[in-house]
C-alpha atoms as a PDB file:
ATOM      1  CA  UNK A   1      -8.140 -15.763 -11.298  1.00  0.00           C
ATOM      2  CA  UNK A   2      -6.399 -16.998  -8.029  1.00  0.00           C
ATOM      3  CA  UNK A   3      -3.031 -17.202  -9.632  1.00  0.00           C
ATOM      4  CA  UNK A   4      -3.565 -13.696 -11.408  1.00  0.00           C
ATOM      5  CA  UNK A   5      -4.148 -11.801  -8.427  1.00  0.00           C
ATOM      6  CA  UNK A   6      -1.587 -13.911  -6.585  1.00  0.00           C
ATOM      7  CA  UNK A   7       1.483 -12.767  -8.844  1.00  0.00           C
ATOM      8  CA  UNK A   8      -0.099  -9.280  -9.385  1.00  0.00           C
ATOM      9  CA  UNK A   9      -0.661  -8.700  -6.162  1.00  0.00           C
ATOM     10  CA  UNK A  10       3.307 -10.444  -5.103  1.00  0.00           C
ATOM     11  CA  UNK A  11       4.550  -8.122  -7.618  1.00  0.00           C
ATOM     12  CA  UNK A  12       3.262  -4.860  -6.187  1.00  0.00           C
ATOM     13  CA  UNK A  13       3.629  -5.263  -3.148  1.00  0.00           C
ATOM     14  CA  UNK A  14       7.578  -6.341  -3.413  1.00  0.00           C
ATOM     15  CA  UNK A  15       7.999  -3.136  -5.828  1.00  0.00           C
ATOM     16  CA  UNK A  16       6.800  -0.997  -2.991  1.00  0.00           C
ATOM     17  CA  UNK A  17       8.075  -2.998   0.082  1.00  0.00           C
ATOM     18  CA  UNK A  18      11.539  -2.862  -1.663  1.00  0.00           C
ATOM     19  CA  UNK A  19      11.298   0.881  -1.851  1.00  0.00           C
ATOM     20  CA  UNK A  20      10.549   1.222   1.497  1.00  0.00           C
ATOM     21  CA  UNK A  21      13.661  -1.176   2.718  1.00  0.00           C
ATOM     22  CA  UNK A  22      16.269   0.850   0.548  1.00  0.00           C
ATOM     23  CA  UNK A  23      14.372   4.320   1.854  1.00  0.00           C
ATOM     24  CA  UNK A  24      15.089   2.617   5.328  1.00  0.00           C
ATOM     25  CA  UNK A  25      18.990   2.255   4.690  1.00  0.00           C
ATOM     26  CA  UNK A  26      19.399   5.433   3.297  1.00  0.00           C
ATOM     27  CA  UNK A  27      18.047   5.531  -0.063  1.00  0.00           C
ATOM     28  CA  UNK A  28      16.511   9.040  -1.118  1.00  0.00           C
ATOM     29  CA  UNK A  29      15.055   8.044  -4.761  1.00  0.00           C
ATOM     30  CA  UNK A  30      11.351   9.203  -4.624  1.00  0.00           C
ATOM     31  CA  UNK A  31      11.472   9.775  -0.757  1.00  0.00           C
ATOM     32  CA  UNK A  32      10.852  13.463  -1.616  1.00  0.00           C
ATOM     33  CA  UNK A  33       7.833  12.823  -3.546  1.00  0.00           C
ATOM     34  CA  UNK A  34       6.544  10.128  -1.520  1.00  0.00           C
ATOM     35  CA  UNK A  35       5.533  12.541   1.835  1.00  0.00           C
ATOM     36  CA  UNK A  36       2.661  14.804   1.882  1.00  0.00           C
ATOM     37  CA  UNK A  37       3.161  18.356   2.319  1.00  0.00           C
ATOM     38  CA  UNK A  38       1.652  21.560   3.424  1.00  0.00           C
ATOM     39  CA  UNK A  39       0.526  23.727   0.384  1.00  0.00           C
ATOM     40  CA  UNK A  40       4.060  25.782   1.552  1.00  0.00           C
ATOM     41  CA  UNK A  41       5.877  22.741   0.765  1.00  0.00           C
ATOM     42  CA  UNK A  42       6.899  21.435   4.557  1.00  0.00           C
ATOM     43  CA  UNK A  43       6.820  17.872   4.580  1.00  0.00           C
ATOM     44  CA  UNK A  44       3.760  16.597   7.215  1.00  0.00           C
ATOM     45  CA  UNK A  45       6.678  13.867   8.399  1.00  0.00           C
ATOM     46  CA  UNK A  46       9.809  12.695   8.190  1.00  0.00           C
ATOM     47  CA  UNK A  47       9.656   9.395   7.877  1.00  0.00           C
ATOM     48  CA  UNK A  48      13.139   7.263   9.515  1.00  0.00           C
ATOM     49  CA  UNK A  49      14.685   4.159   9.197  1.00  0.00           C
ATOM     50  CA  UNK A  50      11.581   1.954  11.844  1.00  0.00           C
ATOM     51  CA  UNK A  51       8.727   3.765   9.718  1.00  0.00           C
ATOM     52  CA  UNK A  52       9.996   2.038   6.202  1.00  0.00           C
ATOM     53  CA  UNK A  53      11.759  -1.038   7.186  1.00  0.00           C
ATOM     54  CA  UNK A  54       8.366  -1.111   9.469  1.00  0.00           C
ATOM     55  CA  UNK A  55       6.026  -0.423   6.267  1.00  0.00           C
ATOM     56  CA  UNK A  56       8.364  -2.696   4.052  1.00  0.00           C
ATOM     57  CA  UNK A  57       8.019  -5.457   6.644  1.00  0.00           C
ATOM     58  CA  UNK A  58       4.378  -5.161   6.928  1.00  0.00           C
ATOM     59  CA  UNK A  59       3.951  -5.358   2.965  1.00  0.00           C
ATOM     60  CA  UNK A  60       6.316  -8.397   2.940  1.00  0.00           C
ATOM     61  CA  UNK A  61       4.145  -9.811   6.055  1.00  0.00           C
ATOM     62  CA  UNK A  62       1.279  -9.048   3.436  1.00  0.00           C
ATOM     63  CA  UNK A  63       2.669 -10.703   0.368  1.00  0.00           C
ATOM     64  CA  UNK A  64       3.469 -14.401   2.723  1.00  0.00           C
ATOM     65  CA  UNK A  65      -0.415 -13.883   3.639  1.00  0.00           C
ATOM     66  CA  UNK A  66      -1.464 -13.524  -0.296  1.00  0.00           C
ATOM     67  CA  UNK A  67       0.539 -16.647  -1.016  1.00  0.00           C
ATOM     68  CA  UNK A  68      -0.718 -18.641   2.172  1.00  0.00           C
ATOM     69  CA  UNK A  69      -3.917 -19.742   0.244  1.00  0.00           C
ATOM     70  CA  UNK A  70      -3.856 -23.409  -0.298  1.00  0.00           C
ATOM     71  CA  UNK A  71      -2.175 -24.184   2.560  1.00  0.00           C
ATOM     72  CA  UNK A  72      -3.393 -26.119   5.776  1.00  0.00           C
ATOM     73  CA  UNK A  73      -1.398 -23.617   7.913  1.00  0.00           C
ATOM     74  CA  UNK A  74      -4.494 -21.312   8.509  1.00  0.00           C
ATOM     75  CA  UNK A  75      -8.443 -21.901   8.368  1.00  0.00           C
ATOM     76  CA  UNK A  76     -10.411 -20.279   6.023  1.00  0.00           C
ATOM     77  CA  UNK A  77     -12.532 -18.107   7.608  1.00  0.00           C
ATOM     78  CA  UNK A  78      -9.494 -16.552   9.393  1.00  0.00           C
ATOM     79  CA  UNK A  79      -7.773 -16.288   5.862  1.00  0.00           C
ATOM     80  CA  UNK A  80     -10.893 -14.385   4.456  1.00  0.00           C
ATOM     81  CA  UNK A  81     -10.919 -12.247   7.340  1.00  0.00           C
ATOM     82  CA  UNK A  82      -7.260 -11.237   6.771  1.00  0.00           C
ATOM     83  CA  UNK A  83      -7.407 -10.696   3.242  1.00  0.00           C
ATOM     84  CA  UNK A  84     -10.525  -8.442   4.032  1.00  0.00           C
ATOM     85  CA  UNK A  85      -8.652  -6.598   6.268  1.00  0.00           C
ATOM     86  CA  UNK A  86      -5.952  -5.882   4.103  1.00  0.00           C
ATOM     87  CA  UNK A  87      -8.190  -5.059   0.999  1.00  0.00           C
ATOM     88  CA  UNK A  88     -10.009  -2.685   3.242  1.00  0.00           C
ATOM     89  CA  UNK A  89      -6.460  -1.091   4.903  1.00  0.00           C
ATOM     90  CA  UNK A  90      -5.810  -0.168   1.243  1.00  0.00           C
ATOM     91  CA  UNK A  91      -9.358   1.292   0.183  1.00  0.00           C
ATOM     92  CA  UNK A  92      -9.012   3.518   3.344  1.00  0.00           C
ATOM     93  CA  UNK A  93      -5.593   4.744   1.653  1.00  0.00           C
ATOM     94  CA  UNK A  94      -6.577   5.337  -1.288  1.00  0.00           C
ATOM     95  CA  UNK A  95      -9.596   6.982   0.045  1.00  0.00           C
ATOM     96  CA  UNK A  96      -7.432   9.314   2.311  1.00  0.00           C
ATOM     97  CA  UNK A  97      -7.747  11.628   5.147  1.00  0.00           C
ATOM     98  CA  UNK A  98      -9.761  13.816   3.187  1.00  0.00           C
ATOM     99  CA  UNK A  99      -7.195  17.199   3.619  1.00  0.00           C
ATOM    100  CA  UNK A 100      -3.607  15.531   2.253  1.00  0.00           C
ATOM    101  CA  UNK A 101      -3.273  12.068   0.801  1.00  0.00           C
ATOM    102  CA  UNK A 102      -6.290  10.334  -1.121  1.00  0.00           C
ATOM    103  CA  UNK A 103      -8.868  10.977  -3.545  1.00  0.00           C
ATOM    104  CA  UNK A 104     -10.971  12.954  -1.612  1.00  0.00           C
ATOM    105  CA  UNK A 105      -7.740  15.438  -0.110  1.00  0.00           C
ATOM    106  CA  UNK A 106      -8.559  19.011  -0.049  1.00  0.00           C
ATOM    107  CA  UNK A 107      -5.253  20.207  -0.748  1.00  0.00           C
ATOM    108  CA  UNK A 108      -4.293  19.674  -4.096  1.00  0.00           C
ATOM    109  CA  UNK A 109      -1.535  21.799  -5.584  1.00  0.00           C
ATOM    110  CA  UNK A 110       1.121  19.873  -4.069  1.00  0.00           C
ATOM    111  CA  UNK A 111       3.564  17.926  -6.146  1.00  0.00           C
ATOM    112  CA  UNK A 112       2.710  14.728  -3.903  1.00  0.00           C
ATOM    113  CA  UNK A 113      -0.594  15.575  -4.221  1.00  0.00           C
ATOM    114  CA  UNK A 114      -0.158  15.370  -7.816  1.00  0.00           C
ATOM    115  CA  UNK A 115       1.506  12.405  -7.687  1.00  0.00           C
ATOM    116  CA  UNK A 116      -0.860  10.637  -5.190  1.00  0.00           C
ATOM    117  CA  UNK A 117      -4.228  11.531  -7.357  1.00  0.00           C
ATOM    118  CA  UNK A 118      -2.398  10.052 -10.390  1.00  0.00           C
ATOM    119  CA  UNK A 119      -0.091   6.876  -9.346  1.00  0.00           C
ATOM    120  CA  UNK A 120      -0.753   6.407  -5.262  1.00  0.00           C
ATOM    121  CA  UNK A 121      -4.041   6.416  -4.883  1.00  0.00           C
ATOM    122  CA  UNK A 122      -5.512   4.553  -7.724  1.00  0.00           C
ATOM    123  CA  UNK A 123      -2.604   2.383  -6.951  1.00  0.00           C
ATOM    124  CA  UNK A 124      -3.995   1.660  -3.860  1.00  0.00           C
ATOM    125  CA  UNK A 125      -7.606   1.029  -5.180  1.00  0.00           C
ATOM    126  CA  UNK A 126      -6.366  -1.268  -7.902  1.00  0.00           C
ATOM    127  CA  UNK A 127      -4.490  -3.251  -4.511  1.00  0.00           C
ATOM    128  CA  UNK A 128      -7.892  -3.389  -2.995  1.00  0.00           C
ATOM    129  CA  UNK A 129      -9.720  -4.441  -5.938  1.00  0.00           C
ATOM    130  CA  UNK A 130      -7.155  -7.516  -6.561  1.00  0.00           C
ATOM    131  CA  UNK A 131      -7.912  -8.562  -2.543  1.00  0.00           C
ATOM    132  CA  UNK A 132     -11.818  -8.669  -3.025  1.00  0.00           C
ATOM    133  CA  UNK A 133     -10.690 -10.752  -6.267  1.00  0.00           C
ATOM    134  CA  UNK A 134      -8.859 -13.091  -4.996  1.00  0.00           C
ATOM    135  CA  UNK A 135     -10.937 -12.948  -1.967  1.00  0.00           C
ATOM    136  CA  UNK A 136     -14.007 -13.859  -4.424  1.00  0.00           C
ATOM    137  CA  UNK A 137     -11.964 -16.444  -6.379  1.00  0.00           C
ATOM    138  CA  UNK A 138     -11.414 -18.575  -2.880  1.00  0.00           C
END
């Protein structure tokens, strides 16, 4: 089960890391579609080149901490703890802030908010049910 949610989890993460580091330097594939917007269709943010190489570093930084299992380079209860942290970083995504992005947003006519009750957010819960896997599988 370790090695399971190990390469799932390694291959998600790089998918969406990789996005974020070609959004970064310019890319525009899906950038559109990736921001939350008002129900008039102004985007909430505009997200530059420190917010996703920042967000694609962070997911990389996550993907080292996935594979750091069965190492000796950090105790246990420290690697529990991070993997918790993690899993619970991406239930609170997927959860949402209750108006825009999540399952429980209030605006929903959107097309991100289309997009985010059928890919992003389940996405995200399927992330955070991997991490309590793995995390269970230790």
């Amino acid at each position: 089960m370790n090695l399971f949610c190990n390469f799932t989890l390694t291959l998600i993460l790089a998918s969406i890391a990789i996005i974020h580091i070609y959004w970064a330097f310019g890319g525009s594939w899906g950038k559109q579609q990736a921001v939350p917007t008002t129900p008039t269709g102004v985007p909430l943010f505009a997200p530059g080149f420190v917010a996703s190489f920042g967000v694609g570093a962070v997911l990389t930084c996550f993907i080292i901490l996935v594979n750091l299992g069965n190492s000796d380079y950090i105790p246990q209860k420290i690697y529990t703890s991070l993997l918790a942290l993690v899993a619970l970083i991406f239930l609170i995504r997927s959860i949402g802030d209750f108006k825009y992005v999540g399952f429980f947003k209030k605006v929903n006519e959107t097309n991100f908010a289309r997009l985010d009750k059928r890919y992003y957010s389940p996405l995200c819960l399927t992330i955070f049910i991997l991490f309590i896997l793995k995390i269970v599988s230790l």
